[in-house]
C-alpha atoms as a PDB file:
ATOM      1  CA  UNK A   1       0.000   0.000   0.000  1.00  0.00           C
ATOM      2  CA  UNK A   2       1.008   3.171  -0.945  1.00  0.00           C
ATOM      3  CA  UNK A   3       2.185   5.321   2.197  1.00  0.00           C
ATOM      4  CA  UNK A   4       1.633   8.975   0.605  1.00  0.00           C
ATOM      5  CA  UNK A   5      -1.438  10.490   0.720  1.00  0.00           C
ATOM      6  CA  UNK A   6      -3.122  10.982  -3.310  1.00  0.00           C
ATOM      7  CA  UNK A   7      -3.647  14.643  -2.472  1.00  0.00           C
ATOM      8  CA  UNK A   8      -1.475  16.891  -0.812  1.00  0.00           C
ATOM      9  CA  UNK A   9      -2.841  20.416   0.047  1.00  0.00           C
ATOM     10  CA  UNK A  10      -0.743  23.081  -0.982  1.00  0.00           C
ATOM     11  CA  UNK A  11      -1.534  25.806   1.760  1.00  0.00           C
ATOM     12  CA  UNK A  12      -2.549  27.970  -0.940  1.00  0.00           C
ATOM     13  CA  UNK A  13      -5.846  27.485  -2.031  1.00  0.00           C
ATOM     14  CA  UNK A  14      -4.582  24.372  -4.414  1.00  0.00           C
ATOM     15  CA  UNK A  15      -4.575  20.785  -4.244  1.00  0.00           C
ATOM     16  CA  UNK A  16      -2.431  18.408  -6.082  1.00  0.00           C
ATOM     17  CA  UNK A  17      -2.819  14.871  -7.209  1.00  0.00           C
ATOM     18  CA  UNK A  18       0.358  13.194  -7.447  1.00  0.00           C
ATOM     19  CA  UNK A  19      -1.598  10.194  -8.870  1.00  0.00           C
ATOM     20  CA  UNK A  20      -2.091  12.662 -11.997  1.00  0.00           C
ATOM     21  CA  UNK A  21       0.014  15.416 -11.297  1.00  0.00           C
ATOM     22  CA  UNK A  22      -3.002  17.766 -11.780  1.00  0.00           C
ATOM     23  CA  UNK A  23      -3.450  20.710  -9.488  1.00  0.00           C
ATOM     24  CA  UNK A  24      -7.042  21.683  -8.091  1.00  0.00           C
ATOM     25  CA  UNK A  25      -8.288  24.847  -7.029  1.00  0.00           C
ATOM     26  CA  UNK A  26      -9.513  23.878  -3.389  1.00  0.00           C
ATOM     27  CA  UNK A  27     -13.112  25.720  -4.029  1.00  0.00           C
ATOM     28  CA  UNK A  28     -15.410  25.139  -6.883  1.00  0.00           C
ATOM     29  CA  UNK A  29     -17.108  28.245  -7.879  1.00  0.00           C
ATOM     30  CA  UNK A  30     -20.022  28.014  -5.865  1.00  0.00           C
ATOM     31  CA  UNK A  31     -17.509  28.137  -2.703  1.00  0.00           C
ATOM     32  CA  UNK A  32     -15.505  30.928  -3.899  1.00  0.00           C
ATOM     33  CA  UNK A  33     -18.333  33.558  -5.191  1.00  0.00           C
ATOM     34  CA  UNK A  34     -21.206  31.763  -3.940  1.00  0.00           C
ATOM     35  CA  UNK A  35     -23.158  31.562  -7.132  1.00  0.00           C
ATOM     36  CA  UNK A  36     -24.088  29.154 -10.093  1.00  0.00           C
ATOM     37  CA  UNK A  37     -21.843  29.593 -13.057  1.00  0.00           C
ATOM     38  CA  UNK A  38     -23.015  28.711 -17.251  1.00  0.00           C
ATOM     39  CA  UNK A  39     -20.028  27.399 -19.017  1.00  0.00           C
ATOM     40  CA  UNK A  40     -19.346  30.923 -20.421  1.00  0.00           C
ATOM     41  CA  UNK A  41     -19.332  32.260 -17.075  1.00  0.00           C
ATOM     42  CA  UNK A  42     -17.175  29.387 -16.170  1.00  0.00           C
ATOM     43  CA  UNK A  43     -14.860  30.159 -18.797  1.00  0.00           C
ATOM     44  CA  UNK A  44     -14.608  33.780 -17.719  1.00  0.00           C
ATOM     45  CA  UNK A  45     -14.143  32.708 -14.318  1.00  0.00           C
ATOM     46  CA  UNK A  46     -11.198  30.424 -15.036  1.00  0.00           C
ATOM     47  CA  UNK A  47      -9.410  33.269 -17.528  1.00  0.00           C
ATOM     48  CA  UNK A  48      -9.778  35.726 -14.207  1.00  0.00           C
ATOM     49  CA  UNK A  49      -7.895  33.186 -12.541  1.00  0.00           C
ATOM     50  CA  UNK A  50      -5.421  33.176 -14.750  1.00  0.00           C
ATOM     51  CA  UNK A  51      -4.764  37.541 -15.469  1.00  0.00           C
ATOM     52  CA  UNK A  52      -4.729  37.439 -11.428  1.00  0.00           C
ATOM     53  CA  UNK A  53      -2.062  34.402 -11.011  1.00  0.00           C
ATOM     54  CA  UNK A  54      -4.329  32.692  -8.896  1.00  0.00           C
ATOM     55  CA  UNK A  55      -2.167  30.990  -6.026  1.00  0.00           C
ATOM     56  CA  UNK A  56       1.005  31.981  -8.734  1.00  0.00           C
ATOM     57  CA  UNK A  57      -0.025  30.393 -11.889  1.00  0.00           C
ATOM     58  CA  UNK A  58      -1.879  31.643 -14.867  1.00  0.00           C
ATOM     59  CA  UNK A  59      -2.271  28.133 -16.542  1.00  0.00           C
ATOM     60  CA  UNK A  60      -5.449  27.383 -14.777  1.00  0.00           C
ATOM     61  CA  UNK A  61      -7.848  25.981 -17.406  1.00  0.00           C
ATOM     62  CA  UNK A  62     -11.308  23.519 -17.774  1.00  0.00           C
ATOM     63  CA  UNK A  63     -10.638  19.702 -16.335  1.00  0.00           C
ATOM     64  CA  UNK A  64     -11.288  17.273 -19.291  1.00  0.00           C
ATOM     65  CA  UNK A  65     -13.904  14.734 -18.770  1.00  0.00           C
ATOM     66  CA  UNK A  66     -11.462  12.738 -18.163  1.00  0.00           C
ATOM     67  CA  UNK A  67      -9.907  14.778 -15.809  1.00  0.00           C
ATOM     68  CA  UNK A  68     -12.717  15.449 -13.397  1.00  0.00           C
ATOM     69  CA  UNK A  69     -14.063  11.839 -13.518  1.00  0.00           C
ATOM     70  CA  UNK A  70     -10.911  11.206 -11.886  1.00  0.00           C
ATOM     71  CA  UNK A  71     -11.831  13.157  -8.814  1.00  0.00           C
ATOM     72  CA  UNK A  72     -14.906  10.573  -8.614  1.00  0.00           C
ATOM     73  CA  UNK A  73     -14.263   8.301  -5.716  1.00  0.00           C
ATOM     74  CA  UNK A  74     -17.249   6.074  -4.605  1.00  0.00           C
ATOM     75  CA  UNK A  75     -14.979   5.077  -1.594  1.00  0.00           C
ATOM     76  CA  UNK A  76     -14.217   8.524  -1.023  1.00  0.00           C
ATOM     77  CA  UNK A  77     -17.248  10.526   0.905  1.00  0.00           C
ATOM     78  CA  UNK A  78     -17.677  14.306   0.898  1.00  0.00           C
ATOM     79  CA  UNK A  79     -20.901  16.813   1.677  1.00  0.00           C
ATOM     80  CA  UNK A  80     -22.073  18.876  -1.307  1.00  0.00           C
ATOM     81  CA  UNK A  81     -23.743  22.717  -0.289  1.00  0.00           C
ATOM     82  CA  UNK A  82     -27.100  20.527   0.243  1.00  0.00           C
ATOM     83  CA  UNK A  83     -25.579  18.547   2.885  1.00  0.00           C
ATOM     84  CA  UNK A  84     -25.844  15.271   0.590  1.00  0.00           C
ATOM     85  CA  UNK A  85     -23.150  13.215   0.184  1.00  0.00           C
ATOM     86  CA  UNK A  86     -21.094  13.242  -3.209  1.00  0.00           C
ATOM     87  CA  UNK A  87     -18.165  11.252  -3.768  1.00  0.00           C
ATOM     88  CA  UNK A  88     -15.300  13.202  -3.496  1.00  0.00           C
ATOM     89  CA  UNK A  89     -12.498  13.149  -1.138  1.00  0.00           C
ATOM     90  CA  UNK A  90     -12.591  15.038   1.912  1.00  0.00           C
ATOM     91  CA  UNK A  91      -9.446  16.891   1.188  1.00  0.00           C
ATOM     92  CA  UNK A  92     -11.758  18.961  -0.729  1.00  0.00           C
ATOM     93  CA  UNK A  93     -13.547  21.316   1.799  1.00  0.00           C
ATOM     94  CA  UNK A  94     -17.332  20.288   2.014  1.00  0.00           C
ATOM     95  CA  UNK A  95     -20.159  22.645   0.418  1.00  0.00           C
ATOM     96  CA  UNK A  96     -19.170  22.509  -3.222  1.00  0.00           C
ATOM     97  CA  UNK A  97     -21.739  22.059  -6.162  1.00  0.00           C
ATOM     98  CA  UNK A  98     -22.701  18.537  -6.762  1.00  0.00           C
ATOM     99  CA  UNK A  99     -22.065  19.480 -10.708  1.00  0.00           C
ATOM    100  CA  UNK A 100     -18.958  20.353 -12.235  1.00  0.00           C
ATOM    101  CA  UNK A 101     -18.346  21.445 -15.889  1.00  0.00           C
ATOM    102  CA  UNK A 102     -15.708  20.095 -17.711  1.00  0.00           C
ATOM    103  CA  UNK A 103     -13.731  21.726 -20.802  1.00  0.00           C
ATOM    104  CA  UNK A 104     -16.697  20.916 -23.741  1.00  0.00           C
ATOM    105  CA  UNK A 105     -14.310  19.868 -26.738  1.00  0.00           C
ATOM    106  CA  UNK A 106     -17.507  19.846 -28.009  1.00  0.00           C
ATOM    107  CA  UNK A 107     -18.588  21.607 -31.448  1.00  0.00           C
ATOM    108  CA  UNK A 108     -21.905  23.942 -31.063  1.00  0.00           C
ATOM    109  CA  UNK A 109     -23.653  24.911 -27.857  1.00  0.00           C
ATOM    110  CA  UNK A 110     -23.201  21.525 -25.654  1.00  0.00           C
ATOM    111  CA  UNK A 111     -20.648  21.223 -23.306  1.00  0.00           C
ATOM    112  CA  UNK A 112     -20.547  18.163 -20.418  1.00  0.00           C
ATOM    113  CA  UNK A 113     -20.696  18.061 -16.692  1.00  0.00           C
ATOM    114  CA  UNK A 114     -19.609  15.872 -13.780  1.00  0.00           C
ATOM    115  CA  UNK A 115     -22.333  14.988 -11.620  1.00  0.00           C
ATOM    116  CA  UNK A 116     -20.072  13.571  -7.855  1.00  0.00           C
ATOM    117  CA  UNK A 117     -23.351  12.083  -6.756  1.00  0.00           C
ATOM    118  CA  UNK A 118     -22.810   9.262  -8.622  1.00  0.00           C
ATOM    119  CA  UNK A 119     -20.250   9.988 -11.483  1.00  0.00           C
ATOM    120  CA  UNK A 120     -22.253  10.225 -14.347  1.00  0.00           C
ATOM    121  CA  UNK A 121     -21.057  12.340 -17.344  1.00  0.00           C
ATOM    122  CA  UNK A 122     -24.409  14.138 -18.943  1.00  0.00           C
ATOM    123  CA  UNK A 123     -24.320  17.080 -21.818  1.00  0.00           C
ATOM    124  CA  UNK A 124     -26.091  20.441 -21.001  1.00  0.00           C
ATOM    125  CA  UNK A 125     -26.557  23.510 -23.027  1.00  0.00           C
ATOM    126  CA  UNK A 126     -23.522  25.625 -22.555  1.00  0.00           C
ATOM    127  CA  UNK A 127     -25.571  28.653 -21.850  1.00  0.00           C
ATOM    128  CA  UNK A 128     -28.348  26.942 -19.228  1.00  0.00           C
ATOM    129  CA  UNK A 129     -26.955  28.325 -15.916  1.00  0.00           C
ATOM    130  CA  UNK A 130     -28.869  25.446 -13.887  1.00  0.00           C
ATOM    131  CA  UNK A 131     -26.788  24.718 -10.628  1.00  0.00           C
ATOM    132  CA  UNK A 132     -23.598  24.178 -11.754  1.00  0.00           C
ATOM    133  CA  UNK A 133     -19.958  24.838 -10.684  1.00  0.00           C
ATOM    134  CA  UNK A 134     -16.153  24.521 -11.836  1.00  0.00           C
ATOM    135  CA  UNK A 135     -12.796  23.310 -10.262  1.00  0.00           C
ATOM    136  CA  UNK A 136     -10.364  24.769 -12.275  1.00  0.00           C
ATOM    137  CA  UNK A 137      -7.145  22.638 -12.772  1.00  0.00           C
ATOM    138  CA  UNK A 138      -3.438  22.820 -14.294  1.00  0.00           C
ATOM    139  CA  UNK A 139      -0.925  20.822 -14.980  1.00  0.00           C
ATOM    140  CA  UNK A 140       2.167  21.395 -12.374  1.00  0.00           C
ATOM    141  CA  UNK A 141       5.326  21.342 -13.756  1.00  0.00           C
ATOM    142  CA  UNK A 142       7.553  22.281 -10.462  1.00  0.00           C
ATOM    143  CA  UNK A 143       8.013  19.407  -7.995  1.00  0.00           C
ATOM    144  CA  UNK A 144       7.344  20.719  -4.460  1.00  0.00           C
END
């Protein structure tokens, strides 16, 4: 077994998986500016990240689908903003969005999201705000 920890908070409003090497922001959207966020707004939100050098990087950018499935962990329990559990681990402060976009490689108007209540990977108009969130992630170079 594997004595490291997968994630290893960075003390700076990150996380990093050294399964993938991936750094998370800590918050999802909904945590940070306490609001619901359309892909657009999503993708604004994730280029302010980047012009302010959030926690010193301006790579941050949309998980793939692959990316954010990863997070997934049915063995892994967590507390969305509801107070229901989603399936993400605990390193992650509680009170997130259950649903997460991902980057939507996708031609036209559809893009996908993450739902951590039970991992499923669904399509959604790019512009319906519903109730989702994104966790903005980048690839870390440095080794800390």
């Amino acid at each position: 077994m594997n004595a490291s920890p997968r994630f290893i908070d960075n003390n700076n409003d990150t996380i990093t998986d050294q399964k993938t090497g991936l750094t998370w922001t800590k918050e999802d959207t909904w945590q940070r500016e306490a609001r619901w966020v359309s892909w657009d707004e999503a993708k604004d939100y994730i280029l302010d990240l980047c012009q302010a050098r959030f926690s010193g990087n301006n790579d941050w950018r949309f998980p793939t689908t692959e990316e954010v499935l990863g997070l997934y962990d049915p063995d892994a329990v967590n507390t969305d903003k509801y107070g229901s559990a989603i399936y993400l681990d605990p390193i992650f402060p509680s009170g997130c969005l259950p649903t997460v976009w991902t980057d939507g490689h996708f031609m036209g108007n559809e893009g996908n999201i993450l739902d951590f209540r039970n991992g499923e990977i669904r399509s959604l108009y790019k512009s319906k705000s519903g109730r989702m969130a994104v966790r903005a992630v980048y690839e870390k170079t440095e080794q800390t």
